[in-house]
N, C-alpha and C. Protein backbone atom coordinates (compact mmCIF):
# COMPACT_ATOMS: atom_id res chain seq x y z
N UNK A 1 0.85 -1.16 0.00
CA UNK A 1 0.00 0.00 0.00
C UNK A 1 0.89 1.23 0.00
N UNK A 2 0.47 2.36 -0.66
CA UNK A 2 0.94 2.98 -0.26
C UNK A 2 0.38 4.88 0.02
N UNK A 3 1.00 5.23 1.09
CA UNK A 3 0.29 6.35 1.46
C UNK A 3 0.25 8.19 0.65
N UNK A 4 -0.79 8.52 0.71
CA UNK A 4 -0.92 9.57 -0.10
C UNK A 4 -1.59 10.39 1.11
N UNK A 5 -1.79 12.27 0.57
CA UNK A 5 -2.10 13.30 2.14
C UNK A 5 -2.90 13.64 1.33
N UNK A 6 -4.23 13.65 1.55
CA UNK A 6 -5.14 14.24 1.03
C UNK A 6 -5.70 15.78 1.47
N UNK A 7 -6.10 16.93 1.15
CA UNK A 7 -6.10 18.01 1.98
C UNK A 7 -6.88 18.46 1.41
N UNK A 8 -8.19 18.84 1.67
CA UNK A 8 -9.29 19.41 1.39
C UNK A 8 -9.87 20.84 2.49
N UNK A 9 -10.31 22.00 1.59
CA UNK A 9 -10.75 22.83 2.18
C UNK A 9 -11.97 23.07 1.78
N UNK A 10 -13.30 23.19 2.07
CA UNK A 10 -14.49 22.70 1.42
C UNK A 10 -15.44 24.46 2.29
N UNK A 11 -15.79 25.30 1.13
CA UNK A 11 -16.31 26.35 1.49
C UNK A 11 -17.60 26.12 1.47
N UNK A 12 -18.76 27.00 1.94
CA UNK A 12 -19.79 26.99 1.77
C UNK A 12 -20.76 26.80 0.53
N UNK A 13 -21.04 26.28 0.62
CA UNK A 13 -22.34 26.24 -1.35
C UNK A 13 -21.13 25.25 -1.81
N UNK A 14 -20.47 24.42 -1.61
CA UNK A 14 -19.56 23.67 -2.48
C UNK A 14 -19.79 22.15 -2.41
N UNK A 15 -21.01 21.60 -2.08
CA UNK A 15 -21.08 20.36 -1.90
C UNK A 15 -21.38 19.28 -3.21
N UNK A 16 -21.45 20.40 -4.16
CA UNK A 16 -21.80 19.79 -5.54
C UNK A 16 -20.61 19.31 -6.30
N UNK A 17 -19.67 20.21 -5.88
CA UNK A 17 -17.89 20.26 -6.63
C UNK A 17 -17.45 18.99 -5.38
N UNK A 18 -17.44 18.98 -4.39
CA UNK A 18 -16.99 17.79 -3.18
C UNK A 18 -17.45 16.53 -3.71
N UNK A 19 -18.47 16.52 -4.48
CA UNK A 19 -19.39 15.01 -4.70
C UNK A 19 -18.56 14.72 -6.05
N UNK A 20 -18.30 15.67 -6.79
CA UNK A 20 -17.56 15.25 -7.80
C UNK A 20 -16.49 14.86 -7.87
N UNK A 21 -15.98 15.74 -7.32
CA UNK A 21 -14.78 15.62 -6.60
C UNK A 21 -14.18 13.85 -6.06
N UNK A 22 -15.05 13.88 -5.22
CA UNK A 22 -14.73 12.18 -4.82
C UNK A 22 -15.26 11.23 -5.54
N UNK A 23 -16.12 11.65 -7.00
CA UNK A 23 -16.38 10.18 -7.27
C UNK A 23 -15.28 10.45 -8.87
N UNK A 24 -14.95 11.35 -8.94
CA UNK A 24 -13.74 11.75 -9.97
C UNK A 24 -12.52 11.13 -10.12
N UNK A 25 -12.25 11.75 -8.61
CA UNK A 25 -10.56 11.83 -8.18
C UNK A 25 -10.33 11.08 -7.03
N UNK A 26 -11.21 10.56 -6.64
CA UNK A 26 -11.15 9.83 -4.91
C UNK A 26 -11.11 8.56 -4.73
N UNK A 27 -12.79 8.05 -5.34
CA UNK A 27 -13.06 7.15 -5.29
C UNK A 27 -12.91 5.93 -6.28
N UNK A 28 -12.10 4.94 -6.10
CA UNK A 28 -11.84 4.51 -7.16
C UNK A 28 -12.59 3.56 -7.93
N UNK A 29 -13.29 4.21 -8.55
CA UNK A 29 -14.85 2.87 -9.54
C UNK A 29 -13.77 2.25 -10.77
N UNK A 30 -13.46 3.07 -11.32
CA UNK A 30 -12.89 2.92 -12.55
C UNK A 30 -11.57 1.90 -12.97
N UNK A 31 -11.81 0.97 -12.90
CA UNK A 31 -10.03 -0.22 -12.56
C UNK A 31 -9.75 -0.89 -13.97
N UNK A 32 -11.21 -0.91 -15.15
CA UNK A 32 -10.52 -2.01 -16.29
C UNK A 32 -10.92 -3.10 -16.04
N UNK A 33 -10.55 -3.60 -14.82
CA UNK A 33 -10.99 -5.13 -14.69
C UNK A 33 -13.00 -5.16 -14.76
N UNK A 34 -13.00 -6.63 -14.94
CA UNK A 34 -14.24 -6.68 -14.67
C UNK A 34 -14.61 -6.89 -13.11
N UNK A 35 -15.44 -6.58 -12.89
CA UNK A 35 -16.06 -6.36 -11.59
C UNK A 35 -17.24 -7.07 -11.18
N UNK A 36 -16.83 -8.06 -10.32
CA UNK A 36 -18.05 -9.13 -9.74
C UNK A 36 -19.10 -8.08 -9.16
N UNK A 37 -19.66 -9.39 -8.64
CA UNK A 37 -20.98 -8.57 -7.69
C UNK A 37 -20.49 -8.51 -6.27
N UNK A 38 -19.50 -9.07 -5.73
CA UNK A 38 -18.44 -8.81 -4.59
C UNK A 38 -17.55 -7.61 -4.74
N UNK A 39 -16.93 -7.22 -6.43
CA UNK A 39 -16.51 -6.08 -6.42
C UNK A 39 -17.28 -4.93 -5.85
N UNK A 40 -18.55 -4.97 -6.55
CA UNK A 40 -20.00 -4.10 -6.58
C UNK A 40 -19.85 -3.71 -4.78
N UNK A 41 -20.09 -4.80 -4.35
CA UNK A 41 -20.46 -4.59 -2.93
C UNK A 41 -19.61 -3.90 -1.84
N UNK A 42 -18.35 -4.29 -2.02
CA UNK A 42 -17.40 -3.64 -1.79
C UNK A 42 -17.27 -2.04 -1.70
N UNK A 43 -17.38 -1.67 -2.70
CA UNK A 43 -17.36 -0.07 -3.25
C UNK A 43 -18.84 0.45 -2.88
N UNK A 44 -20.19 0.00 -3.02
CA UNK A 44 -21.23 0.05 -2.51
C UNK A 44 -20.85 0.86 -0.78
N UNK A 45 -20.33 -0.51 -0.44
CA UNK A 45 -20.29 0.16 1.37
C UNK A 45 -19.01 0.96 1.38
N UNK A 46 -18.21 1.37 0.75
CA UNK A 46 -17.76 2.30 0.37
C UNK A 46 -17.71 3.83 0.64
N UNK A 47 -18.53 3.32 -0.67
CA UNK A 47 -19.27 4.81 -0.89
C UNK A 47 -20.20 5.35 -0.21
N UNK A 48 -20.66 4.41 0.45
CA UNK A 48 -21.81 4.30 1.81
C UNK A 48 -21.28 5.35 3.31
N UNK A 49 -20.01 4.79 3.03
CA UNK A 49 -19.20 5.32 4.51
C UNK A 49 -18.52 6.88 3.59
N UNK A 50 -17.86 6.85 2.62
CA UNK A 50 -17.58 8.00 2.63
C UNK A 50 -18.84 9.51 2.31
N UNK A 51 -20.09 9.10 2.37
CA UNK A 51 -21.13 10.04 1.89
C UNK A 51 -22.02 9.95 3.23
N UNK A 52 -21.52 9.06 4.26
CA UNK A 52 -22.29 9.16 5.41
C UNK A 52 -21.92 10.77 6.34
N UNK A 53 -23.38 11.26 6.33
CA UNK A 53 -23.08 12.73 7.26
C UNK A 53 -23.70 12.23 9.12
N UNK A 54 -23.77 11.30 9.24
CA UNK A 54 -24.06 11.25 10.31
C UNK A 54 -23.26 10.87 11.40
N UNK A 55 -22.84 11.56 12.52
CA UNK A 55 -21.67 11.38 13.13
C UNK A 55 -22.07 9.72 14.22
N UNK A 56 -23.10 9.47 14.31
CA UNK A 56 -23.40 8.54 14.83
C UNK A 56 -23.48 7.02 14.06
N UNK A 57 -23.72 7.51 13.00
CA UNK A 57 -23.94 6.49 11.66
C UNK A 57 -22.17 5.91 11.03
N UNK A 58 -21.76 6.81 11.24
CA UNK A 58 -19.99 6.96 10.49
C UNK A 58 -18.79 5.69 10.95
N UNK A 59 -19.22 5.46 12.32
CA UNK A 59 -18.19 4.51 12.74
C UNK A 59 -19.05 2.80 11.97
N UNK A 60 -20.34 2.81 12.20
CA UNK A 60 -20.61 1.43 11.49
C UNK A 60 -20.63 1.36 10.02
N UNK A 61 -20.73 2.49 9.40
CA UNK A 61 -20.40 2.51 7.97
C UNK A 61 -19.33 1.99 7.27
N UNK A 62 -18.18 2.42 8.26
CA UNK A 62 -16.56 2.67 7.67
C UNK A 62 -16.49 0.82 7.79
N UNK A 63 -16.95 -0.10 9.55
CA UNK A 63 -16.84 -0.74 9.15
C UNK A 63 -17.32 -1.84 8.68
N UNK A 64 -18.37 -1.44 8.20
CA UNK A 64 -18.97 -2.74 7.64
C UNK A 64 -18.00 -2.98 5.70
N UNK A 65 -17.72 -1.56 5.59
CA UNK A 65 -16.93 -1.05 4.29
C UNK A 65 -15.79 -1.80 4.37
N UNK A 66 -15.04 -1.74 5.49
CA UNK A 66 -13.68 -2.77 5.75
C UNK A 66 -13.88 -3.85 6.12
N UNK A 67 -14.96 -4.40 6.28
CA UNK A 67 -15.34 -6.12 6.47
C UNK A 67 -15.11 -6.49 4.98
N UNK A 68 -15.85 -5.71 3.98
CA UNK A 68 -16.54 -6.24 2.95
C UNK A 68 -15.26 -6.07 2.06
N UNK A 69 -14.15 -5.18 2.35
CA UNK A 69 -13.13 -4.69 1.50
C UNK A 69 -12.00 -6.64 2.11
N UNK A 70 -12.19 -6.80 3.27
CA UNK A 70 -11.34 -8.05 4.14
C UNK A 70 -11.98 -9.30 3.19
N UNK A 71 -13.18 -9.37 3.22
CA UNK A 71 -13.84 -10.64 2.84
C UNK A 71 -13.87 -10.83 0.71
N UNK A 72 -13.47 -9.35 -0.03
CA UNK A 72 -13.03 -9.26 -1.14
C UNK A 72 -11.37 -9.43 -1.58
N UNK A 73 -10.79 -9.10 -0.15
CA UNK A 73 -9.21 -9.62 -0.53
C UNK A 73 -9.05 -10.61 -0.39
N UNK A 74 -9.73 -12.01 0.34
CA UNK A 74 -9.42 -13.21 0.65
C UNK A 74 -9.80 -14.19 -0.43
N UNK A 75 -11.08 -13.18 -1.03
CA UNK A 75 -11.83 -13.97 -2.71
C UNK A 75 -10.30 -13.65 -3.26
N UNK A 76 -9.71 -12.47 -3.84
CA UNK A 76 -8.99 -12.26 -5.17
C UNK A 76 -7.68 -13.20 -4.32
N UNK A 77 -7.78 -13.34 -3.31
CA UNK A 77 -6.40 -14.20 -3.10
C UNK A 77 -6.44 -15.86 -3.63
N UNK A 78 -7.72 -16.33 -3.53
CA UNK A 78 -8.25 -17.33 -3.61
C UNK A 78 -8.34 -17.74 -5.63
N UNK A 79 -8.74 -16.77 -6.32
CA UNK A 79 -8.68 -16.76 -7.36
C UNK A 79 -7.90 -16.66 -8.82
N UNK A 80 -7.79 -16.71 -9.88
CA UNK A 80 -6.85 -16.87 -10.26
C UNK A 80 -7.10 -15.48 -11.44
N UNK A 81 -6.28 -15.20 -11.99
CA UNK A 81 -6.51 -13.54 -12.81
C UNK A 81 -5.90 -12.23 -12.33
N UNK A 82 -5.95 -11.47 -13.18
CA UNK A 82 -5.26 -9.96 -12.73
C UNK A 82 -6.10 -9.55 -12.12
N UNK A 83 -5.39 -9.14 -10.94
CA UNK A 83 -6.68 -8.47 -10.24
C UNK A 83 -6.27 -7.48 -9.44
N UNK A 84 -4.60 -6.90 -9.89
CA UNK A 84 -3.67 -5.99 -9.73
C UNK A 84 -4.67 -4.53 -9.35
N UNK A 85 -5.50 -4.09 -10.68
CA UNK A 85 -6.07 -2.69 -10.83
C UNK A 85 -7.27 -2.85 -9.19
N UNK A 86 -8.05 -3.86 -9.08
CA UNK A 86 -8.75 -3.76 -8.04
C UNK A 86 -8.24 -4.29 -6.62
N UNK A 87 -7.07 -4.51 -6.67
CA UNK A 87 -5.98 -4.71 -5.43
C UNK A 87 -5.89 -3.52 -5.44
N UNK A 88 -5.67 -2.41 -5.77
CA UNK A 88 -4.76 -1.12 -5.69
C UNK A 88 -6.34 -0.24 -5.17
N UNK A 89 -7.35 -0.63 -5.98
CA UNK A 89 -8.33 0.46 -5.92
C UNK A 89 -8.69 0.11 -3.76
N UNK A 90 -8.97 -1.14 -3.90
CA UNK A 90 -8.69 -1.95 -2.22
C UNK A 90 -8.21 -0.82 -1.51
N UNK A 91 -6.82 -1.29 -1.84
CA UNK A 91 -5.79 -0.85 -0.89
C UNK A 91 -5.64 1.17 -0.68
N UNK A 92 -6.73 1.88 -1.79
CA UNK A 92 -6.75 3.28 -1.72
C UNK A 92 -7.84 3.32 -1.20
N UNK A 93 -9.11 2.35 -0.84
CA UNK A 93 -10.35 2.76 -0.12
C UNK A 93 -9.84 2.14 1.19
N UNK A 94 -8.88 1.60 1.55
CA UNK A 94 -8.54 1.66 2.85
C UNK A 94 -8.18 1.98 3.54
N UNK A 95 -7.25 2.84 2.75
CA UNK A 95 -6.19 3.59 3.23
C UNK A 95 -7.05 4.98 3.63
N UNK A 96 -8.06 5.80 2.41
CA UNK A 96 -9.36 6.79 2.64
C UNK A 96 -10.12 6.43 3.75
N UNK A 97 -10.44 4.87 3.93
CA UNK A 97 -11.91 4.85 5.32
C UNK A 97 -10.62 4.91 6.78
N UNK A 98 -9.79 4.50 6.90
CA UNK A 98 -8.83 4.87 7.68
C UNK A 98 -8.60 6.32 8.08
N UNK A 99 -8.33 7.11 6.82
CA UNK A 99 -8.00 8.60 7.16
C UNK A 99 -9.49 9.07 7.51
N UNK A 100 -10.80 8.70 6.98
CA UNK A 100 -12.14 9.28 7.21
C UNK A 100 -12.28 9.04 8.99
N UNK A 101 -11.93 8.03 9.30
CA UNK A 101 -12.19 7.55 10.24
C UNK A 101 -11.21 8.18 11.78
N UNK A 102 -9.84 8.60 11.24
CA UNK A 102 -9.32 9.54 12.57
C UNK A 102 -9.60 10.92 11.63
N UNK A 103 -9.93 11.12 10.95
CA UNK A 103 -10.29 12.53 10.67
C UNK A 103 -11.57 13.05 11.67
N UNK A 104 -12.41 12.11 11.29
CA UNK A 104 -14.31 12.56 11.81
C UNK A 104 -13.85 12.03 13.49
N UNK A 105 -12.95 11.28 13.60
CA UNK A 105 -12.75 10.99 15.53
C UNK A 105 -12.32 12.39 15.95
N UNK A 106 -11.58 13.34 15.20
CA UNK A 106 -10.47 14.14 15.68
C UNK A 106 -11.63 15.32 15.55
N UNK A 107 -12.32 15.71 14.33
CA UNK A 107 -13.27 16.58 13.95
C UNK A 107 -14.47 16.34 15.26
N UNK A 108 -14.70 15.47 15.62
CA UNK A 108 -15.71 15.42 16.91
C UNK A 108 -15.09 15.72 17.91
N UNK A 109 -14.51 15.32 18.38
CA UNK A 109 -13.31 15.51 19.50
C UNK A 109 -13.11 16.62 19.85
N UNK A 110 -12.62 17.33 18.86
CA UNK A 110 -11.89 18.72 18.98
C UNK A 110 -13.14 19.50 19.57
N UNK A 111 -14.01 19.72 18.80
CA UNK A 111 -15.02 20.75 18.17
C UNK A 111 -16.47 20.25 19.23
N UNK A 112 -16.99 21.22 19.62
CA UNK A 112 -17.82 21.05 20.19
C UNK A 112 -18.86 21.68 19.37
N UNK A 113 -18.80 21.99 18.19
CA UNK A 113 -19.70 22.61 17.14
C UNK A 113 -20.17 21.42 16.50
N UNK A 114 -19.42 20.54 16.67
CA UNK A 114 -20.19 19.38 15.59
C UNK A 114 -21.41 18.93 15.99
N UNK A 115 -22.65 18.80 15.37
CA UNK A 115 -23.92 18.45 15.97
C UNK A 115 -24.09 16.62 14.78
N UNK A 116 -25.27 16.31 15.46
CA UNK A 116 -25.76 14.72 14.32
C UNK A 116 -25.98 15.89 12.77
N UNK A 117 -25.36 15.20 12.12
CA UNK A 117 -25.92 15.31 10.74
C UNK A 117 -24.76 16.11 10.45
N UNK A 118 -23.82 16.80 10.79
CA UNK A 118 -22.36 17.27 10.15
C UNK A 118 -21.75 16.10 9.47
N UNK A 119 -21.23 16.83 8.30
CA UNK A 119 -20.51 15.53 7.71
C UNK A 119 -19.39 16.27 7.04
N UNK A 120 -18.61 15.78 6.37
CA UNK A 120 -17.30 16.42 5.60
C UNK A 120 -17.84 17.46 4.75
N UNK A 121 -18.61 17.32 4.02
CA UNK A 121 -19.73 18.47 3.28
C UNK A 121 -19.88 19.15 3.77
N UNK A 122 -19.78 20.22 4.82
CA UNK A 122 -20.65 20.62 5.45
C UNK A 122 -19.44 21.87 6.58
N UNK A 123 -18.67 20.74 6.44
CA UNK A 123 -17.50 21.76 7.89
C UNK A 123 -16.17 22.13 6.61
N UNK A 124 -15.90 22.94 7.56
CA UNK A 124 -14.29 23.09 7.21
C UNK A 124 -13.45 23.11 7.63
N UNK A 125 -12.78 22.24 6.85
CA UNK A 125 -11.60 21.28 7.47
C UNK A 125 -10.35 21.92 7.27
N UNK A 126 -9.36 22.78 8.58
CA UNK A 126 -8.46 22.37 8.00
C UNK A 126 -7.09 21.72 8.14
């Protein structure tokens, strides 16, 4: 794996450019390979955890996202084929629900402004 710093500053009225933003440049759908219905699911809870605004909702999101990302690396280990492009896409949504995950601990923590329903959309981070 390897690590990348992601740094986002997200102003007001900008939640339309943020959504693009991550399904553009973030999130990785796009690999070439073909994609089971285990791929599907995978990225599903995913995308589930990174679009979750609920600070209460956020910790079971991320992991039901890293169960499903654990129980898709043990298939492609098991299998035979390139499966290089969706190893990598893996290993960058893990490395993201990881950083989402002490980001929104640290963003609650800190801040006593955060109420239910803040989400990365919404604050600014910096």
């Amino acid at each position: 794996m390897s690590a990348r710093h992601v740094s986002m500053h997200l102003k007001p009225n900008t939640s339309a450019e943020f959504t693009q933003t991550l399904e553009k440049e973030i999130i990785p759908l796009n690999t070439g390979s073909a994609k089971s219905l285990d791929s599907r699911a995978w990225r599903e809870l995913y995308k589930a955890a990174l679009f979750e605004v609920g600070k209460t909702k956020l910790p079971e999101r991320i992991a039901q996202a890293e169960k499903a990302l654990a129980l898709r690396a043990r298939e492609l280990f098991h299998v035979a084929g390139d499966n290089i492009e969706e190893g990598q896409a893996m290993d960058d949504a893990t490395y993201a629900l990881h950083a989402l995950q002490n980001t929104s601990q640290t963003l609650y923590a800190a801040s006593g402004k955060a109420q239910e329903g803040d989400g990365a959309a919404f604050c600014e981070w910096t």
